[in-house]
N, C-alpha and C. Protein backbone atom coordinates (compact mmCIF):
# COMPACT_ATOMS: atom_id res chain seq x y z
N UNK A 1 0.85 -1.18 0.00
CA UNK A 1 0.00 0.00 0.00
C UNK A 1 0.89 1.23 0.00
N UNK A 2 0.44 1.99 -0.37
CA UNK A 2 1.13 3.42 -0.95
C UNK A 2 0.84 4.53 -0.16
N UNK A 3 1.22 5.60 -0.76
CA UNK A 3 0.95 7.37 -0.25
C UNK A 3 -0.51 7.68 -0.67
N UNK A 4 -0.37 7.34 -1.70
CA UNK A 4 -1.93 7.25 -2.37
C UNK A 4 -3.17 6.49 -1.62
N UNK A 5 -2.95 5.40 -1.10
CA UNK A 5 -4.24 4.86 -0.80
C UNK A 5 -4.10 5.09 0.83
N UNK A 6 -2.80 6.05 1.33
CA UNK A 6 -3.47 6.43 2.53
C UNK A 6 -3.80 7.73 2.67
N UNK A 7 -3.96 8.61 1.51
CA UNK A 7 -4.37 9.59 1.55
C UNK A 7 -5.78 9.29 1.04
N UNK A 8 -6.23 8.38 0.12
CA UNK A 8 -7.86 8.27 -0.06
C UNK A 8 -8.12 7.54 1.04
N UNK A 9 -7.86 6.69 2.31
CA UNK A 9 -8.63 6.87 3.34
C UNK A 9 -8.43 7.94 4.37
N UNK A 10 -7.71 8.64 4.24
CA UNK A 10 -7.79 10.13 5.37
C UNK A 10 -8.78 11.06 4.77
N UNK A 11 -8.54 11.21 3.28
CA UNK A 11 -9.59 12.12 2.68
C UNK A 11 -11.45 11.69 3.10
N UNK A 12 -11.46 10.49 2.65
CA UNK A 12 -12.21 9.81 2.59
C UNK A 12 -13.23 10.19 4.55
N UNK A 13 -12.54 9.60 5.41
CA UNK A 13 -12.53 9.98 6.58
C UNK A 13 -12.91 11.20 6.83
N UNK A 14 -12.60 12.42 6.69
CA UNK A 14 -12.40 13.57 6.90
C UNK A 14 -13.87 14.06 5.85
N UNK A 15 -13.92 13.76 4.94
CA UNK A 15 -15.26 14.14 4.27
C UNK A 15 -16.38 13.27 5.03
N UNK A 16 -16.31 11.93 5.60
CA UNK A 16 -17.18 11.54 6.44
C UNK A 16 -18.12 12.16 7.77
N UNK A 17 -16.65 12.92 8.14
CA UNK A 17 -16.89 13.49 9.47
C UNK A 17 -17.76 15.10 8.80
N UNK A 18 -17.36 15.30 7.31
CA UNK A 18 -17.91 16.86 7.04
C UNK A 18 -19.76 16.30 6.92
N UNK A 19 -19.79 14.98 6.38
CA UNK A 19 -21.17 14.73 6.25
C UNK A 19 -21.83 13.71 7.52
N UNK A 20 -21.07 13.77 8.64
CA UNK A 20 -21.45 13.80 9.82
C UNK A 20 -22.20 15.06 10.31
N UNK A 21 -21.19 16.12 10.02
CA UNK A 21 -22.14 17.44 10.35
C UNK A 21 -23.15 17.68 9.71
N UNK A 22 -23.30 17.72 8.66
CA UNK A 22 -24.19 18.08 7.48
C UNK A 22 -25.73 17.26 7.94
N UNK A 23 -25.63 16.25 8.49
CA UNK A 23 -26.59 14.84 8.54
C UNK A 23 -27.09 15.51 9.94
N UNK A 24 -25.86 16.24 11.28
CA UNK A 24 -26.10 16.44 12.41
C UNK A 24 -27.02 17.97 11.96
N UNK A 25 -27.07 18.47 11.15
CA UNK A 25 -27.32 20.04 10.74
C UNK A 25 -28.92 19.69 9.94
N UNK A 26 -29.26 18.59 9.75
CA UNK A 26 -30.69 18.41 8.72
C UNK A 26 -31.34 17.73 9.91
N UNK A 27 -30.93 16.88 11.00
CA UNK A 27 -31.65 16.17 11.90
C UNK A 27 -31.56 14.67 11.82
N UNK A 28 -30.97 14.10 10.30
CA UNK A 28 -30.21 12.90 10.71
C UNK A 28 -29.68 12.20 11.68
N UNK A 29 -29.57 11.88 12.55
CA UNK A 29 -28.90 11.58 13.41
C UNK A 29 -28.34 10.49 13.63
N UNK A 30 -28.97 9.09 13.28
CA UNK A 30 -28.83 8.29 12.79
C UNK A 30 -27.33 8.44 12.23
N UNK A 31 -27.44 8.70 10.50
CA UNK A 31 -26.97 8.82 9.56
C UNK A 31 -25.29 9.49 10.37
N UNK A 32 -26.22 10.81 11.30
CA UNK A 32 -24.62 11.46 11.68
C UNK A 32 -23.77 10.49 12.59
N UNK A 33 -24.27 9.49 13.57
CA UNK A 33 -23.42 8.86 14.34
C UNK A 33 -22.53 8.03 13.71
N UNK A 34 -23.18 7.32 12.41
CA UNK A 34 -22.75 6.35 11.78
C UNK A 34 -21.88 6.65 11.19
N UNK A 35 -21.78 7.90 10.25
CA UNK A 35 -20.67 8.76 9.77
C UNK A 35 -19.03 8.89 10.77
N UNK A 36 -20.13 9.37 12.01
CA UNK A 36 -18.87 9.54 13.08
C UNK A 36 -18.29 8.54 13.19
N UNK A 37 -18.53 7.40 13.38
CA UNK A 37 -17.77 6.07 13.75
C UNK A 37 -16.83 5.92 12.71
N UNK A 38 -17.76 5.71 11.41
CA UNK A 38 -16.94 5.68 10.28
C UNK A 38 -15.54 6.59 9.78
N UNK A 39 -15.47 7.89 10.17
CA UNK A 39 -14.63 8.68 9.84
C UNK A 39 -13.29 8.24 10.95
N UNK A 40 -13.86 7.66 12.31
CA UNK A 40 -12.92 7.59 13.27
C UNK A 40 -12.20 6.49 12.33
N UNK A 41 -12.79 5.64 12.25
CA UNK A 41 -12.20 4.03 11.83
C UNK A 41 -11.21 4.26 10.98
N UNK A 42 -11.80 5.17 9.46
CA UNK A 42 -10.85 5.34 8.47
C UNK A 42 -10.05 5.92 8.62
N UNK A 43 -9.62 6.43 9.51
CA UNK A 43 -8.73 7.73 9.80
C UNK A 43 -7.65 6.80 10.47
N UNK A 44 -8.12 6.29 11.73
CA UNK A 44 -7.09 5.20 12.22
C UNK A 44 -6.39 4.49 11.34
N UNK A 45 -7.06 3.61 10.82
CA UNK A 45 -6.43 2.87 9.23
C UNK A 45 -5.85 3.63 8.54
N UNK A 46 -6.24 4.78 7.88
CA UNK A 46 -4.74 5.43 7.48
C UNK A 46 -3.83 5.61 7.97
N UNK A 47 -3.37 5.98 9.35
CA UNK A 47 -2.45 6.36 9.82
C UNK A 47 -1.75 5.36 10.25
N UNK A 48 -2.33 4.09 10.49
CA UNK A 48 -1.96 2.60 10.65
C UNK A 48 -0.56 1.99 9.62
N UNK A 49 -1.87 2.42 8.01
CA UNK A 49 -1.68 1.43 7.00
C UNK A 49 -0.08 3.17 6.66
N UNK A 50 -0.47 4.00 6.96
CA UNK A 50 0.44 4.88 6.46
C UNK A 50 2.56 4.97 7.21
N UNK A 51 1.96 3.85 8.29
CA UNK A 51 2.93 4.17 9.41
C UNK A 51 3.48 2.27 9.30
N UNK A 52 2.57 1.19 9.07
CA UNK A 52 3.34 0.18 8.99
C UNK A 52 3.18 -0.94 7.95
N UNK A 53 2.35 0.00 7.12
CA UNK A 53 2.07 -0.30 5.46
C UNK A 53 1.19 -1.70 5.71
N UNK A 54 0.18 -1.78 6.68
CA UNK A 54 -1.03 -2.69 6.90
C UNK A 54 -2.31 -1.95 7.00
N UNK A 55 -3.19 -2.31 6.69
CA UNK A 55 -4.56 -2.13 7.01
C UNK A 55 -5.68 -2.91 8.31
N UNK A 56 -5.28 -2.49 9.23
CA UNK A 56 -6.23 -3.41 10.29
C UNK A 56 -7.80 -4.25 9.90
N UNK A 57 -7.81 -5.71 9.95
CA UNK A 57 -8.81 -5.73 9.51
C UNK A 57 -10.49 -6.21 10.46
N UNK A 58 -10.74 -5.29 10.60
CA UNK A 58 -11.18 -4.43 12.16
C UNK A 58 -11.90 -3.81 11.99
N UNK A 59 -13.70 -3.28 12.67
CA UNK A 59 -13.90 -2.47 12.56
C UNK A 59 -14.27 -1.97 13.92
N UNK A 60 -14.06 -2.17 15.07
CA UNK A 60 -14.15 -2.02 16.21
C UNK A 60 -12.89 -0.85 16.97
N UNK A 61 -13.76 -0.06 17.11
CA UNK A 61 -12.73 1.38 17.46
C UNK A 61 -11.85 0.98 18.83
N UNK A 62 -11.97 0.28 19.44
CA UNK A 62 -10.86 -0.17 20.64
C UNK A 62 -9.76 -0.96 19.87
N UNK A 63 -9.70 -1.67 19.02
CA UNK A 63 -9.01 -2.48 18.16
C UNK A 63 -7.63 -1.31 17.65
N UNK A 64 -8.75 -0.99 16.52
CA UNK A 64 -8.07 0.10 16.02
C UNK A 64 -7.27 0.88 16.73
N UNK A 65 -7.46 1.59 18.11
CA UNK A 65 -6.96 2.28 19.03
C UNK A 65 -5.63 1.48 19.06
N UNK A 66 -6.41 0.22 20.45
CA UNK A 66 -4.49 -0.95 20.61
C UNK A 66 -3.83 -0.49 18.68
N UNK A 67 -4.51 -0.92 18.09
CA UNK A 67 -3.36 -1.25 16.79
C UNK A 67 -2.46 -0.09 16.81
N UNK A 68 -3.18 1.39 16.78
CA UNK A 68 -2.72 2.53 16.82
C UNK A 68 -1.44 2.51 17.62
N UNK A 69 -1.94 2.20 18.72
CA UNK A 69 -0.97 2.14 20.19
C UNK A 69 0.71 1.63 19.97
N UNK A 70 0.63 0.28 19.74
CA UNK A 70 1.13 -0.68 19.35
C UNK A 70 2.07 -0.31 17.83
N UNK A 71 1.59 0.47 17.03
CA UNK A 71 1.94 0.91 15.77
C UNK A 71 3.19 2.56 16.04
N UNK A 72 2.27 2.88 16.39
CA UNK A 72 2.88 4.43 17.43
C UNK A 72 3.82 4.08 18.57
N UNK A 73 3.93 3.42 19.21
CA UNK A 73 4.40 3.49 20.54
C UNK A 73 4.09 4.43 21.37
N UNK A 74 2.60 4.59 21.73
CA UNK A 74 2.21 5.93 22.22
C UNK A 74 1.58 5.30 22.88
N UNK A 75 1.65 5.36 24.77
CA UNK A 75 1.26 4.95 25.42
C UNK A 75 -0.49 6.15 25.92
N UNK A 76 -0.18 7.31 25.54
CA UNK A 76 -1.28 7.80 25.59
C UNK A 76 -2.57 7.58 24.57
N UNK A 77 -2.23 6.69 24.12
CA UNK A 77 -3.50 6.20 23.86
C UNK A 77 -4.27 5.58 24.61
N UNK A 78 -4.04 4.94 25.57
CA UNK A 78 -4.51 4.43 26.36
C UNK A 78 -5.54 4.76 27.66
N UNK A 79 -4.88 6.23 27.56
CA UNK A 79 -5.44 7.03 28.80
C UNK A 79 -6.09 7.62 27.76
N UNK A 80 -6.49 7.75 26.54
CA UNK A 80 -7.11 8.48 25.28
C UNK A 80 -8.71 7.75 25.63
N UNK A 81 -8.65 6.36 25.09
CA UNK A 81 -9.69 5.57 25.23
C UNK A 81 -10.16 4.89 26.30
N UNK A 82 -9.42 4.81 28.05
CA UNK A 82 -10.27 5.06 28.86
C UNK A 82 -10.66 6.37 29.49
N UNK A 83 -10.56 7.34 29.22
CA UNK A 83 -10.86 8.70 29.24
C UNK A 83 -12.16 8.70 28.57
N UNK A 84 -12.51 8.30 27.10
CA UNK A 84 -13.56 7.99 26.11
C UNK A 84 -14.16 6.83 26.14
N UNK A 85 -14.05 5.91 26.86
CA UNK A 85 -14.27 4.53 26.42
C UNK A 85 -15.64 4.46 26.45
N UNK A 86 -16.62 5.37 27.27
CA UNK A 86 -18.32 5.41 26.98
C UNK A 86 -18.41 6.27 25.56
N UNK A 87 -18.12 6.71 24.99
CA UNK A 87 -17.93 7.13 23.82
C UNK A 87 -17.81 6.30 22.58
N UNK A 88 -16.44 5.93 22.97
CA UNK A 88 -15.81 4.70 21.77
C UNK A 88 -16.86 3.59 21.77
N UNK A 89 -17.49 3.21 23.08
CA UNK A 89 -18.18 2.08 22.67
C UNK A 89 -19.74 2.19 22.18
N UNK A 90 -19.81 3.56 22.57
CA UNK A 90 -21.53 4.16 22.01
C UNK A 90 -21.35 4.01 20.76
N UNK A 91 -20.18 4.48 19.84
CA UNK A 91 -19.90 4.42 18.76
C UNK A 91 -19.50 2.95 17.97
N UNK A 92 -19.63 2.22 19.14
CA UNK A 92 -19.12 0.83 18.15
C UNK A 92 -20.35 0.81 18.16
N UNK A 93 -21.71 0.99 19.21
CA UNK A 93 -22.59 0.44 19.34
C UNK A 93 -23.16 0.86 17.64
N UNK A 94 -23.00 1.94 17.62
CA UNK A 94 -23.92 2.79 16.33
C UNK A 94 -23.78 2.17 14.71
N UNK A 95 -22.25 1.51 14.84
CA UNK A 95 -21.76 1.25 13.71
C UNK A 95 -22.59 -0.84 13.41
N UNK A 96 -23.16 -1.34 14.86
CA UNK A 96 -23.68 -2.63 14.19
C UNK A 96 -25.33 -2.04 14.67
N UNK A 97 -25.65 -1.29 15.12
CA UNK A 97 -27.30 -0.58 15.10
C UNK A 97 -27.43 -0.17 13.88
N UNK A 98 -26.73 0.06 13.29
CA UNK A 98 -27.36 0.97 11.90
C UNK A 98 -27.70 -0.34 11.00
N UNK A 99 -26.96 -1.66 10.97
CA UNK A 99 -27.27 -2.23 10.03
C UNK A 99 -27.99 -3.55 10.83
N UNK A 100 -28.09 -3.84 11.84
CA UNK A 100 -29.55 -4.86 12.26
C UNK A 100 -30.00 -4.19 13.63
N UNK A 101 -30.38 -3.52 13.70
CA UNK A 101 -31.20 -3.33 15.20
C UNK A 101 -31.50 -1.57 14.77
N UNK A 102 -33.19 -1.80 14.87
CA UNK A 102 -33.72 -0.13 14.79
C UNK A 102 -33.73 0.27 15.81
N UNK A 103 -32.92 1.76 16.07
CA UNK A 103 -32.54 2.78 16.70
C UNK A 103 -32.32 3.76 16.71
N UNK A 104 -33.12 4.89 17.22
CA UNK A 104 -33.25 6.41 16.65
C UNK A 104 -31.97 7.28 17.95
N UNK A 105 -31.79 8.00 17.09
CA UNK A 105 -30.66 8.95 18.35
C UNK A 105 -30.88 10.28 18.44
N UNK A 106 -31.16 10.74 19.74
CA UNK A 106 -31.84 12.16 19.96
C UNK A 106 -30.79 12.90 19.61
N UNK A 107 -31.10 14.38 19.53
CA UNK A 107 -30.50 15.22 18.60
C UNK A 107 -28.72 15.70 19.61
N UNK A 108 -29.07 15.35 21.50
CA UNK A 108 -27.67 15.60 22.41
C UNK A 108 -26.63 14.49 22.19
N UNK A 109 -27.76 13.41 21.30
CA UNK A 109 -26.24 12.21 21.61
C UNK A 109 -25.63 12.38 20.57
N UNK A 110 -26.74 12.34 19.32
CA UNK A 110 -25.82 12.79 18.09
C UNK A 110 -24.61 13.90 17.77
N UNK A 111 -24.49 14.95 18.68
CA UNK A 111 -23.90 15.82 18.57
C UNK A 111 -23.30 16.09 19.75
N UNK A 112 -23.00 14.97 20.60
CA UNK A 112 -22.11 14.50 21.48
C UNK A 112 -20.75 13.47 20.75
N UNK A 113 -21.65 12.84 19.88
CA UNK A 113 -20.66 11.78 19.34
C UNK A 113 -19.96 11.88 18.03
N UNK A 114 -20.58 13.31 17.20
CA UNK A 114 -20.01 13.84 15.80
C UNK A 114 -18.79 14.64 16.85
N UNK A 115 -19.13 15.14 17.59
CA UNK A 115 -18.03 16.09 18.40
C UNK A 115 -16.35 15.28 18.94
N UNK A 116 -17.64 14.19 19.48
CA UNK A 116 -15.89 13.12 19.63
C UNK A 116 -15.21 12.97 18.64
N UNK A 117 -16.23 12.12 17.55
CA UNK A 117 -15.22 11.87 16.37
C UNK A 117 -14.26 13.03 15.95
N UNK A 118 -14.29 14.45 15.98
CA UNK A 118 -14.26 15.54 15.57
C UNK A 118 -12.54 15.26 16.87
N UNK A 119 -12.84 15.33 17.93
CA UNK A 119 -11.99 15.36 19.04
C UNK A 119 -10.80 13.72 18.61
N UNK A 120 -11.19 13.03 18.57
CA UNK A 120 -10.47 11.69 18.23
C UNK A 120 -9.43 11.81 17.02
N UNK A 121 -10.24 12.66 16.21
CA UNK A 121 -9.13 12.34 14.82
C UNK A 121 -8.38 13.55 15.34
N UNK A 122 -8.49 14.91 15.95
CA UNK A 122 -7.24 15.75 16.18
C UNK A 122 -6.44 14.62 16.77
N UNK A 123 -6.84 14.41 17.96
CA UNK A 123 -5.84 13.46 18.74
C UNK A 123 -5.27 12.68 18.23
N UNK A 124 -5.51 12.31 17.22
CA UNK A 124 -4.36 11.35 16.49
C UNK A 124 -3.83 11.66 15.32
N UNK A 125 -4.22 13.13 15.32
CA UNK A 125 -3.40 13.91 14.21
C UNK A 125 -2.34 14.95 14.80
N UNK A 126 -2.45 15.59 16.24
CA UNK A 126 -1.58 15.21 17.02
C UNK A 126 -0.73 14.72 17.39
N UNK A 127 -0.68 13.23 17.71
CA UNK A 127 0.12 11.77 18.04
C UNK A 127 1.20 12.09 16.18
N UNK A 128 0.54 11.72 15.19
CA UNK A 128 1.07 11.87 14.03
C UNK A 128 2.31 12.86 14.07
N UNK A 129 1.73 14.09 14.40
CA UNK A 129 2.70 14.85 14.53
C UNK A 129 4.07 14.65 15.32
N UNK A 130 4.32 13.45 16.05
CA UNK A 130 5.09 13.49 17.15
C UNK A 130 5.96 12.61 16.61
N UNK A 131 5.27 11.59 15.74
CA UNK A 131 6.19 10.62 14.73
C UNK A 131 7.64 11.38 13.64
C-alpha cells in the first residue's frame, strides 16, 4: 500500500466526518453517528496502513486504538480511550445498530458523538505529529 491509498482513506474519513455534520445540521442523526464512527475508523487505518504499510482488519474502534498504540508506541493512547471509552463504545454500538437493530438517536447524543469523532481524529493527528 502506498501514499496514495493512505491519503484516499484520510480524505475519505475527513469528508465523512464533514457529512457527519451536514446529517447532524438536517436532523439525521442516525446517519450522523454512523458517519462519526466511520470517519474515526478510516482515519485510524490510514495512519496505521500509512505508518506500517497494513490495514487493520477491524472495525471495532478499541481495536483500532491498541493497533494505533502498538503501531505508534504511544502509550497515551490508552489514557485516550479510557478517558472515552463510553464514547468509543456508544460508537461501536452505532456502527452494528445501523445495520440490524432499529434505533433512533436524539439530537444531544448525536452531537455529542459527531463532536468526539471531531476530538479523536485531532488526537491522532496530534500523536502523528510526534512521529
Amino acid at each position: 500500500m502506498g501514499y496514495q491509498e493512505v491519503n484516499l482513506l484520510r480524505d475519505r474519513a475527513l469528508r465523512m466526518l464533514i457529512q457527519a455534520k451536514r446529517s447532524l445540521s438536517s436532523g439525521d442523526y442516525d446517519i450522523a453517528v454512523f458517519l462519526a464512527d466511520q470517519s474515526i475508523q478510516l482515519y485510524l487505518k490510514s495512519v496505521i496502513l500509512e505508518i506500517s504499510g497494513e490495514t487493520p482488519r477491524t472495525h471495532v474502534l478499541r481495536h483500532l486504538f491498541n493497533a494505533l498504540k502498538l503501531t505508534l508506541n504511544q502509550q497515551s493512547i490508552d489514557q485516550f480511550v479510557r478517558d472515552n471509552r463510553s464514547l468509543i463504545i456508544r460508537l461501536e454500538d452505532a456502527y452494528i445498530n445501523s445495520r440490524y437493530i432499529p434505533r433512533e438517536y436524539e439530537r444531544e447524543e448525536a452531537e455529542e458523538l459527531v463532536s468526539f469523532a471531531e476530538e479523536a481524529i485531532k488526537f491522532v493527528e496530534a500523536l502523528r505529529g510526534k512521529t
